[in-house]
N, C-alpha and C. Protein backbone atom coordinates (compact mmCIF):
# COMPACT_ATOMS: atom_id res chain seq x y z
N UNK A 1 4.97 18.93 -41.61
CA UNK A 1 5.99 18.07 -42.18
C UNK A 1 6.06 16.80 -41.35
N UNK A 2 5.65 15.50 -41.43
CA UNK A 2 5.82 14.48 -40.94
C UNK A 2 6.94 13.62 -41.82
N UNK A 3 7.70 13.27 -40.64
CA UNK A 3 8.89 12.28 -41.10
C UNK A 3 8.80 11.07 -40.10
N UNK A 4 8.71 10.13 -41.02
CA UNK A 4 8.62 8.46 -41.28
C UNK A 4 10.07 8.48 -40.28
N UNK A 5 9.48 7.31 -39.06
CA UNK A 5 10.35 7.18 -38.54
C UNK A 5 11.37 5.91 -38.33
N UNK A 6 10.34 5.07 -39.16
CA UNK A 6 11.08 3.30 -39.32
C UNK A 6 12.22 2.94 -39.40
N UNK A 7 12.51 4.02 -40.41
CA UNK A 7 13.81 3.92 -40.91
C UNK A 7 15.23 4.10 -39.67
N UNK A 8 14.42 4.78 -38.58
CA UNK A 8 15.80 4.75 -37.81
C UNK A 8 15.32 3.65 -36.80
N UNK A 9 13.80 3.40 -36.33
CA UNK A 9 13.59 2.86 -35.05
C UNK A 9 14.08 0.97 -35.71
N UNK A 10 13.74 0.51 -37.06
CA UNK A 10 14.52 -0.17 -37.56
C UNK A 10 16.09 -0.53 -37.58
N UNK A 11 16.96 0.39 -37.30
CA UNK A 11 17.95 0.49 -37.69
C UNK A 11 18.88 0.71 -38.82
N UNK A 12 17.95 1.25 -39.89
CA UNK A 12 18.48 1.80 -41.03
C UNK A 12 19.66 2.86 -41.06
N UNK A 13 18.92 3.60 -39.99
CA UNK A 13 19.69 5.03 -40.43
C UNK A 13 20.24 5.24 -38.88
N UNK A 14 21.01 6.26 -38.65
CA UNK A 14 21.53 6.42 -36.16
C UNK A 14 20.63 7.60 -36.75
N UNK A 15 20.42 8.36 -37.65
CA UNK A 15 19.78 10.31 -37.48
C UNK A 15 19.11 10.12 -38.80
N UNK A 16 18.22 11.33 -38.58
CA UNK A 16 17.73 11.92 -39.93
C UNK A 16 17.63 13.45 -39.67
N UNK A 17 18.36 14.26 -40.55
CA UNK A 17 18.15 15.91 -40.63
C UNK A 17 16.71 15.98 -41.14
N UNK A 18 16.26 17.27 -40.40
CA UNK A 18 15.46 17.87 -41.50
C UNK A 18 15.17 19.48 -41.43
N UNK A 19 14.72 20.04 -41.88
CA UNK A 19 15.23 21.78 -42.36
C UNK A 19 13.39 21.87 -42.50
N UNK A 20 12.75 22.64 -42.19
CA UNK A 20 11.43 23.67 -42.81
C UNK A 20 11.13 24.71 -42.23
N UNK A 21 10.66 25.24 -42.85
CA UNK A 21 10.14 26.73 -42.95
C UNK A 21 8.27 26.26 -43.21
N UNK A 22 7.67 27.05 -42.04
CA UNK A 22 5.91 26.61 -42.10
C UNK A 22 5.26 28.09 -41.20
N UNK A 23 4.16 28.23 -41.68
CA UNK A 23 3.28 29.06 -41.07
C UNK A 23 2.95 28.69 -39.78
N UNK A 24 2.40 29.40 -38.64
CA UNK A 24 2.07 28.64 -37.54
C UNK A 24 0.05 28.34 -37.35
N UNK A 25 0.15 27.47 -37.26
CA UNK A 25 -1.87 27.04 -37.27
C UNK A 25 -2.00 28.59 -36.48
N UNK A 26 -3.12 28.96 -37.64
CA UNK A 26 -4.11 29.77 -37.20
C UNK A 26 -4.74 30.11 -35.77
N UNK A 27 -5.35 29.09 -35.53
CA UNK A 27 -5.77 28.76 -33.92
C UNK A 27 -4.94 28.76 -32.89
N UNK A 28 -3.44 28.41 -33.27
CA UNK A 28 -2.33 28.95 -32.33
C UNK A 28 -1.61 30.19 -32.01
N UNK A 29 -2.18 30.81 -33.13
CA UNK A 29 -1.70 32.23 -33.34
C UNK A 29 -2.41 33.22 -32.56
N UNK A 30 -4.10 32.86 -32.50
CA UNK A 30 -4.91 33.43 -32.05
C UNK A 30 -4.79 33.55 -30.39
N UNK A 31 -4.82 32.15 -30.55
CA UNK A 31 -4.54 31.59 -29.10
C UNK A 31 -3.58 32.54 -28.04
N UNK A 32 -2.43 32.85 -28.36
CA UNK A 32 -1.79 33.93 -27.94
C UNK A 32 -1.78 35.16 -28.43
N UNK A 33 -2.82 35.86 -28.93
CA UNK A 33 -3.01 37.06 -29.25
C UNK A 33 -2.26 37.75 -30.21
N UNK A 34 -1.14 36.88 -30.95
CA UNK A 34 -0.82 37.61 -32.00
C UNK A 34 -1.32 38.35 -33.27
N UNK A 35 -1.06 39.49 -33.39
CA UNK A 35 -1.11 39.97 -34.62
C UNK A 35 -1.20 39.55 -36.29
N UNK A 36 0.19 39.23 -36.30
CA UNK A 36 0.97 38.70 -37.27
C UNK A 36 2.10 37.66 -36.28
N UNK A 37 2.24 36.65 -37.64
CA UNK A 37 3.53 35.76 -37.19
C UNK A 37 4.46 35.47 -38.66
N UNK A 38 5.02 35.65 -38.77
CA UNK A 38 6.26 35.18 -39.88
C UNK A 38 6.39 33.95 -39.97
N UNK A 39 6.58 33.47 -41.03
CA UNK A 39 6.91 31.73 -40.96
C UNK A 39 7.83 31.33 -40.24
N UNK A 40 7.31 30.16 -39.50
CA UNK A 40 8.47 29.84 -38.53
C UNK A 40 9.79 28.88 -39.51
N UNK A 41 11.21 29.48 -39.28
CA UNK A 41 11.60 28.54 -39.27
C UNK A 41 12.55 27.15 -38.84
N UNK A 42 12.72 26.07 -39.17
CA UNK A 42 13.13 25.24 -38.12
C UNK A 42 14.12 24.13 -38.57
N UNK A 43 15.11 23.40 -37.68
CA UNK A 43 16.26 22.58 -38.26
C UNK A 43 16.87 21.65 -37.55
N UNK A 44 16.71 20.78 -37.62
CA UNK A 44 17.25 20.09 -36.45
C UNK A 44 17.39 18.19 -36.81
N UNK A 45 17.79 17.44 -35.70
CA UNK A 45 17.88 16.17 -36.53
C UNK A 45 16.86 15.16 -35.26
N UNK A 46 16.43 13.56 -35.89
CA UNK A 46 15.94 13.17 -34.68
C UNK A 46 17.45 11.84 -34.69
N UNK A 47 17.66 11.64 -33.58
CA UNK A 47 18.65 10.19 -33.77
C UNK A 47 18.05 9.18 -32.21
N UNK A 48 18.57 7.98 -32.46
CA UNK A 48 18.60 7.09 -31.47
C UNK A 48 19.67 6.83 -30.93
N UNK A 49 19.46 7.03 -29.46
CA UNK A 49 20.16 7.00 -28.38
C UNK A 49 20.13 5.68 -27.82
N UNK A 50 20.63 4.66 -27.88
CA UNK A 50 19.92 3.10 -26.96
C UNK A 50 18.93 2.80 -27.77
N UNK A 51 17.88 2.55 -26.34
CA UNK A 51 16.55 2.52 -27.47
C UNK A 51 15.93 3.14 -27.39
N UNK A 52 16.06 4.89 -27.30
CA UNK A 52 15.38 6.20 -27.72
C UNK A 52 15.75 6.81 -28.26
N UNK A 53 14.49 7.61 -29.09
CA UNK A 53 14.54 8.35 -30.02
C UNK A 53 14.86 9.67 -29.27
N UNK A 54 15.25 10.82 -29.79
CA UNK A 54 15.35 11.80 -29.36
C UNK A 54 15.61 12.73 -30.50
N UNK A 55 15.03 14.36 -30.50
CA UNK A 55 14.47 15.13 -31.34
C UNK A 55 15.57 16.72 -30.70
N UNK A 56 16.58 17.07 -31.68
CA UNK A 56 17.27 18.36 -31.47
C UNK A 56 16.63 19.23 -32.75
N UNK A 57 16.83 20.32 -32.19
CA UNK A 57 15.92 21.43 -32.82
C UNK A 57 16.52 22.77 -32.62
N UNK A 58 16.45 23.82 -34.03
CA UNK A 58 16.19 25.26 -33.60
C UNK A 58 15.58 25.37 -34.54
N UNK A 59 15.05 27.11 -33.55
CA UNK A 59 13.84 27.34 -34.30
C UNK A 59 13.83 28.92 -34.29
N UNK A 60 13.35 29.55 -35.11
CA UNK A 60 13.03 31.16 -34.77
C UNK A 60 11.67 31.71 -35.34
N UNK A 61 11.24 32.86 -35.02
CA UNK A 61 10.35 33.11 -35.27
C UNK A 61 9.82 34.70 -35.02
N UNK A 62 9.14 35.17 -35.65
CA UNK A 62 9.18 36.77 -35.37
C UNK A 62 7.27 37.21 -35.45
N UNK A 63 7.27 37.57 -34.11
CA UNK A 63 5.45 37.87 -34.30
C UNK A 63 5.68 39.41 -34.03
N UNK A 64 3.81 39.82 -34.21
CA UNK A 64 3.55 41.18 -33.92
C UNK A 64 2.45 40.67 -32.83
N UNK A 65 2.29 41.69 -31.96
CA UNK A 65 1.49 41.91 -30.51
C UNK A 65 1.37 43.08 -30.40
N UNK A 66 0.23 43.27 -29.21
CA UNK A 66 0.39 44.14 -28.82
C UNK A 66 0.13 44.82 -27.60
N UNK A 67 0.95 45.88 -27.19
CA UNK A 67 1.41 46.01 -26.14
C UNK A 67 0.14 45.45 -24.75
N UNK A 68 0.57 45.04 -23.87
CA UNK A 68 -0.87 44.97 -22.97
C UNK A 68 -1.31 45.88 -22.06
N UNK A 69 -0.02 47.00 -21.92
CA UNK A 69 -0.61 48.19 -21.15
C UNK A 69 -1.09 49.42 -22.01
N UNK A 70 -0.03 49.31 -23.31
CA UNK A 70 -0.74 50.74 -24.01
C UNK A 70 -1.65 50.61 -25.12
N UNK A 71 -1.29 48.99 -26.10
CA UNK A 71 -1.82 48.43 -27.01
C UNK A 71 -0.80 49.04 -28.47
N UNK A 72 0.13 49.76 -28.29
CA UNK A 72 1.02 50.02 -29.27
C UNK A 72 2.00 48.78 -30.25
N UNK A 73 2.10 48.40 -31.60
CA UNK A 73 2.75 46.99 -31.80
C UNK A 73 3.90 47.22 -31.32
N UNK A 74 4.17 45.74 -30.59
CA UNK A 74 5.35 45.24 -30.41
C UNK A 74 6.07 44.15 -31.20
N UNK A 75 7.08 44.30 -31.55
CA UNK A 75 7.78 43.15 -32.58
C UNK A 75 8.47 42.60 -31.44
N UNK A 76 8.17 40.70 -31.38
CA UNK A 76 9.05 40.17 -30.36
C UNK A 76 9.69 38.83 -31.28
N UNK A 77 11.00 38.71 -31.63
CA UNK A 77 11.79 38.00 -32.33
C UNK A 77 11.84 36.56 -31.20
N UNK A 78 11.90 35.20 -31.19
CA UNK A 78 12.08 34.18 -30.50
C UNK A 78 12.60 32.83 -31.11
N UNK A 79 13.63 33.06 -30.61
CA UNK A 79 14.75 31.97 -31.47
C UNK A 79 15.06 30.52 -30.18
N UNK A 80 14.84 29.60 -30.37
CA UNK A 80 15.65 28.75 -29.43
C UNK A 80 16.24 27.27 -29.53
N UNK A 81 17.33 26.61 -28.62
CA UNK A 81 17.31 25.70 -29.22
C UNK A 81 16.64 24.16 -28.44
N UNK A 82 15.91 23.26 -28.34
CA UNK A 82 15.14 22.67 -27.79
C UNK A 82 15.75 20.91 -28.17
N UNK A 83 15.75 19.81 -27.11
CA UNK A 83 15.91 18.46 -27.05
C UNK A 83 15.10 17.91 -26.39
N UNK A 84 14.37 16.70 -26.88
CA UNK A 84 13.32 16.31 -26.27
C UNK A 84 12.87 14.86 -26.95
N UNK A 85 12.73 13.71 -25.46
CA UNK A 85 12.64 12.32 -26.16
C UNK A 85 11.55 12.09 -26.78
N UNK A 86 10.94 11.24 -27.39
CA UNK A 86 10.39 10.50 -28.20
C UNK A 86 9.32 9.70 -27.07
N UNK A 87 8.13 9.59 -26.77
CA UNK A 87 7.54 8.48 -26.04
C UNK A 87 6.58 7.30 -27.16
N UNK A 88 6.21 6.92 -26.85
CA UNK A 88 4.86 5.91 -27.25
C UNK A 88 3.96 6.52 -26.07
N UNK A 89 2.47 6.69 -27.04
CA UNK A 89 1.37 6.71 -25.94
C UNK A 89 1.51 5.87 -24.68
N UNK A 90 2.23 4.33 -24.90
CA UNK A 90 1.51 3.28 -23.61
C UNK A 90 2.49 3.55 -22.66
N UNK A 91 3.43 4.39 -22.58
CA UNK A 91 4.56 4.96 -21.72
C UNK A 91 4.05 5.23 -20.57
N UNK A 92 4.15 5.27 -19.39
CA UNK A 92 3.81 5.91 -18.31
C UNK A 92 4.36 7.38 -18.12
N UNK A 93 5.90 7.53 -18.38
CA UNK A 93 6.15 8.51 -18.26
C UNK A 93 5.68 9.89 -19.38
N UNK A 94 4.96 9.76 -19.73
CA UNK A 94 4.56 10.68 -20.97
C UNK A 94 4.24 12.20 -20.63
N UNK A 95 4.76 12.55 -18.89
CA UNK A 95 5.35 14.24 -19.33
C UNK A 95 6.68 14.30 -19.61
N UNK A 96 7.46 13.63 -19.64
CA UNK A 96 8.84 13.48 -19.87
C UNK A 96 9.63 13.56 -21.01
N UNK A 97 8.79 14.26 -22.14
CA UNK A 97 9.19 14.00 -23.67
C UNK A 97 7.46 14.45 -24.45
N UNK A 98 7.82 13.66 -25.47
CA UNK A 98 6.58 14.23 -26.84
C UNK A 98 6.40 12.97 -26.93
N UNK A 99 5.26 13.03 -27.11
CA UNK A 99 4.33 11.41 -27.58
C UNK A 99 4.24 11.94 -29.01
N UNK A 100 4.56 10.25 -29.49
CA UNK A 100 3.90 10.34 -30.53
C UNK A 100 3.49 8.64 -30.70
N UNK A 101 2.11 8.90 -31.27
CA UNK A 101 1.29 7.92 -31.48
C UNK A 101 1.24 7.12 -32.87
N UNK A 102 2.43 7.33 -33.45
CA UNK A 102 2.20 6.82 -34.73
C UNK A 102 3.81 6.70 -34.75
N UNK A 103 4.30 5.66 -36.50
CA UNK A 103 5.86 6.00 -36.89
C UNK A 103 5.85 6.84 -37.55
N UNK A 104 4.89 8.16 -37.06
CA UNK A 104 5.69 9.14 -38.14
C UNK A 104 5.51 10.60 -36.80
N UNK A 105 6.14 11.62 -37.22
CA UNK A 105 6.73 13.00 -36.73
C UNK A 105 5.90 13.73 -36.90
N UNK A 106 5.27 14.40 -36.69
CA UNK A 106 4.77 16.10 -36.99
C UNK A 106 5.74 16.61 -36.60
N UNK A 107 6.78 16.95 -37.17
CA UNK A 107 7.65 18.67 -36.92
C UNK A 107 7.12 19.93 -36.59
N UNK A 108 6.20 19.93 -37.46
CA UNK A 108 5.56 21.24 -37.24
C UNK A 108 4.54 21.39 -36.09
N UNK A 109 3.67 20.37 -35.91
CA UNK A 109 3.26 20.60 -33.85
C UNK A 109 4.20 20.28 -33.31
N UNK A 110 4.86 19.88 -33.27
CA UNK A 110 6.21 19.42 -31.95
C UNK A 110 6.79 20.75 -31.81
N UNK A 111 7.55 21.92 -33.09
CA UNK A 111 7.91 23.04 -32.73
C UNK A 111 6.85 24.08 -32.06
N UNK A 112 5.72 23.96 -32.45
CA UNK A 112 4.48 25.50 -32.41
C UNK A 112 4.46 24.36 -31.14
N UNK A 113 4.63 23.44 -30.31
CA UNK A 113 3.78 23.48 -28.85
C UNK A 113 5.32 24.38 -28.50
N UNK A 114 6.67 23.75 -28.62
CA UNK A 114 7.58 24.43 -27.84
C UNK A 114 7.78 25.50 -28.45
N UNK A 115 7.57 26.22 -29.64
CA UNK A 115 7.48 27.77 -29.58
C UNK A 115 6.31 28.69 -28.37
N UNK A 116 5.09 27.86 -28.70
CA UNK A 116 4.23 28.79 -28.02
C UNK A 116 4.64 28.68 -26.37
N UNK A 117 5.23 27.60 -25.52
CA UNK A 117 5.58 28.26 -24.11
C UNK A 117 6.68 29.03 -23.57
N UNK A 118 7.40 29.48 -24.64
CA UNK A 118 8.58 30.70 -24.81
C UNK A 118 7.55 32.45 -24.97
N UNK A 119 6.20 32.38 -25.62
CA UNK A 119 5.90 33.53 -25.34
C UNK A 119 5.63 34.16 -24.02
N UNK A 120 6.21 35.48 -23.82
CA UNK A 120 5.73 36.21 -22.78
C UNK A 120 4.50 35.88 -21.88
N UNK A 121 4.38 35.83 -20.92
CA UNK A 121 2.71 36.20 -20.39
C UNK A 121 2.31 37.46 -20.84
N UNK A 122 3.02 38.69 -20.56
CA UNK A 122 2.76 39.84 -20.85
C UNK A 122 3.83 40.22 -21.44
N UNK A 123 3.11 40.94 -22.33
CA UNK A 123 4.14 41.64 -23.41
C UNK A 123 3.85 43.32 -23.61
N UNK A 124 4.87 43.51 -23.21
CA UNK A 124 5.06 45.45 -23.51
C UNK A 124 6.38 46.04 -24.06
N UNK A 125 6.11 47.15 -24.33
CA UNK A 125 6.49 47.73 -25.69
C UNK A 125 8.05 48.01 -24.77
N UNK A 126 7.60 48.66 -23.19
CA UNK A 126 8.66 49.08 -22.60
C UNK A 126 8.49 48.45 -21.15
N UNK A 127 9.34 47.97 -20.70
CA UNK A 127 9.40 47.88 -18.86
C UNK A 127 8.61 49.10 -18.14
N UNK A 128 9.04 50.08 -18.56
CA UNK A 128 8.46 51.67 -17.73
C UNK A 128 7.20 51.87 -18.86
N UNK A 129 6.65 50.96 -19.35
CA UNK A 129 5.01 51.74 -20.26
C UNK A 129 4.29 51.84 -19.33
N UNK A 130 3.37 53.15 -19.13
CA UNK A 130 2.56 53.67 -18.42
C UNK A 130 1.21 52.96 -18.85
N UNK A 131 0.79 52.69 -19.88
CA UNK A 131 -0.17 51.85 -20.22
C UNK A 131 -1.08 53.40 -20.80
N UNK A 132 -3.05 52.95 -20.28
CA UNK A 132 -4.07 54.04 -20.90
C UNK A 132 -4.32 54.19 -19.70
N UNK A 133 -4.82 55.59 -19.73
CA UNK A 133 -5.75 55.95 -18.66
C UNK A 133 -7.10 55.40 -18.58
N UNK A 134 -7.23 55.12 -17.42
CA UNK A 134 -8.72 53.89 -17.12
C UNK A 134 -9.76 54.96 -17.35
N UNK A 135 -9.51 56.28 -17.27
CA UNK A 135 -10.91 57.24 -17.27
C UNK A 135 -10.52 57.44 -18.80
N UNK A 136 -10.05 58.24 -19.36
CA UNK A 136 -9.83 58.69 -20.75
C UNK A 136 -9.31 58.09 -21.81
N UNK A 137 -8.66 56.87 -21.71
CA UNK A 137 -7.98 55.99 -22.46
C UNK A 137 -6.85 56.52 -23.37
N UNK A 138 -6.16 57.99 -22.72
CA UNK A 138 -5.05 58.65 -23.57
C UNK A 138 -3.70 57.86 -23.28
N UNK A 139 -2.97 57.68 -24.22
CA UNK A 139 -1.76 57.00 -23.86
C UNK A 139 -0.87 57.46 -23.08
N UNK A 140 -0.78 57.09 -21.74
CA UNK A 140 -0.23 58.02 -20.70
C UNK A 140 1.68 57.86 -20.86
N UNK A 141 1.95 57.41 -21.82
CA UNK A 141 3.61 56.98 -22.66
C UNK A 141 3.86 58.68 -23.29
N UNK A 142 2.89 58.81 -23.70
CA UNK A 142 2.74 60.03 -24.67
C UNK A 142 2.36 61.46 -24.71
N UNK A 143 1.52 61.33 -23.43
CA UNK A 143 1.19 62.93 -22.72
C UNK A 143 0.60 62.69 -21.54
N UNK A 144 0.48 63.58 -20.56
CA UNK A 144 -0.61 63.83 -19.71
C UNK A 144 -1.85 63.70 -19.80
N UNK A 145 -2.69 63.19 -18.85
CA UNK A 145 -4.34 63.38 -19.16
C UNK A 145 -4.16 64.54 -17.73
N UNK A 146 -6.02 64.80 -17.77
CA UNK A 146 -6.26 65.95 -16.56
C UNK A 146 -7.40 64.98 -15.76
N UNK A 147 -7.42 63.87 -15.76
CA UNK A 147 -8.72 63.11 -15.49
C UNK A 147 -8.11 63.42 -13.74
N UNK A 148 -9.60 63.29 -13.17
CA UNK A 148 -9.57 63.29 -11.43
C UNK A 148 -9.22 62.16 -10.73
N UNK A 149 -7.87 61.82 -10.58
CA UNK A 149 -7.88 60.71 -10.16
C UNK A 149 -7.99 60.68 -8.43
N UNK A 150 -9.30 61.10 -7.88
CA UNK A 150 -9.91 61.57 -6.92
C UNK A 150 -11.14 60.30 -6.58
N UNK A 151 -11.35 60.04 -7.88
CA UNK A 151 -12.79 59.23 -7.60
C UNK A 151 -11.71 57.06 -7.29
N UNK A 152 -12.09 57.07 -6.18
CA UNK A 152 -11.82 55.83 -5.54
C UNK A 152 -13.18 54.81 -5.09
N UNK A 153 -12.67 54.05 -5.80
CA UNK A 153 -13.94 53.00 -5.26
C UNK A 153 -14.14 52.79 -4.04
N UNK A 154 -15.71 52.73 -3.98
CA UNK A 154 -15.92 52.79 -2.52
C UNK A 154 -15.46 51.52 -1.89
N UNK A 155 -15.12 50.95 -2.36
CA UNK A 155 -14.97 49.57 -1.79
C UNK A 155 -13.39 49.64 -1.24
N UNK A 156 -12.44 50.24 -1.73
CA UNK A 156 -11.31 50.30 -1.07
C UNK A 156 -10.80 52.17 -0.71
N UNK A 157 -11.73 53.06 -0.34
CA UNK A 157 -11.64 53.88 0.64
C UNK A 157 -11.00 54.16 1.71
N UNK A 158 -11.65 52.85 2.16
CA UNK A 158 -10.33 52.01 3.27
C UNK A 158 -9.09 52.46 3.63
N UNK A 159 -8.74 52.13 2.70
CA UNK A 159 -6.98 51.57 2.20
C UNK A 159 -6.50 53.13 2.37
N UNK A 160 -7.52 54.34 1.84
CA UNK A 160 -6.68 55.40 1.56
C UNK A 160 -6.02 55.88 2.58
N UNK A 161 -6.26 56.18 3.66
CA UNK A 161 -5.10 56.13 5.01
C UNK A 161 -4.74 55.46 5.74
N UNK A 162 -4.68 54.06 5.24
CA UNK A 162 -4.06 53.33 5.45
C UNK A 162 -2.69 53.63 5.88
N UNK A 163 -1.58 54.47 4.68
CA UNK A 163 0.03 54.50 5.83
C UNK A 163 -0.10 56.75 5.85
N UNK A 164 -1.26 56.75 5.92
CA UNK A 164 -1.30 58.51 6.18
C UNK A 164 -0.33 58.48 7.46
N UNK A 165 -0.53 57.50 8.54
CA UNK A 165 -0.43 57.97 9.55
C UNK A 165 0.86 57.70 9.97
């Protein structure tokens, strides 16, 4: 959804609302390992402050993942609300806000960059998930394995009496 921004950097308008509901790019989805993602959706207005623009926003959104210790889906819901100025490319300060290189908006990259740094690094089903067993790959959430957990790499042997003593 790109919205024409003349109209306010002109002085037509102090705000403009706008409301959508959009899928999130493919390649962003992947990008963080989701499953599934629900259409995001989003609402917010841009207005001028002085002589900046500035962009209020919420947004929510509901993906599937999955777990990274057991691999079981996890549903993680992410709602938030986000403000953020307006630059021109020739800005110096341009981590300080969203560039945009044109008079018009992408809504929809401006939300999917600030949705995607709200996801987890790691995502699990539970705080206490045991994850798989590295020898048998049984879901150790769910039963016991009998694997020997005897065999230690030789490389940290070492370590094993380390606090024996």
């Amino acid at each position: 959804m790109l919205i024409n921004l003349s109209p306010i950097i002109n002085g037509r308008y102090d705000k403009e609302t706008f409301e959508d509901t959009f899928n999130l790019n493919v390649e962003h989805g992947k990008r963080v390992g989701a499953l599934h993602v629900s259409p995001i959706a989003c609402k917010g207005e841009i207005e001028i402050m002085g002589e900046r623009l500035y962009v209020t926003c919420h947004y929510e959104a509901n993906f599937t993942f999955n777990c990274d210790r057991c691999l079981k889906e996890v549903k993680l819901h992410i709602e938030d609300d986000f403000k953020t100025k307006l630059i021109t490319t020739d800005e110096e300060e341009s981590y300080d806000g969203y560039v945009v290189e044109t008079e018009a908006l992408d809504i929809v990259e401006l939300v999917s960059d600030e949705l995607l740094t709200h996801i987890p690094f790691q995502i699990v089903c539970d705080e206490d998930c045991q994850g798989l067993c590295a020898t048998c790959g049984k879901n150790l959430n769910e039963d016991e394995c009998n694997c020997d957990d005897a065999n230690i790499d030789p490389r940290f042997e070492v370590l094993k009496d380390l606090f024996s003593e």
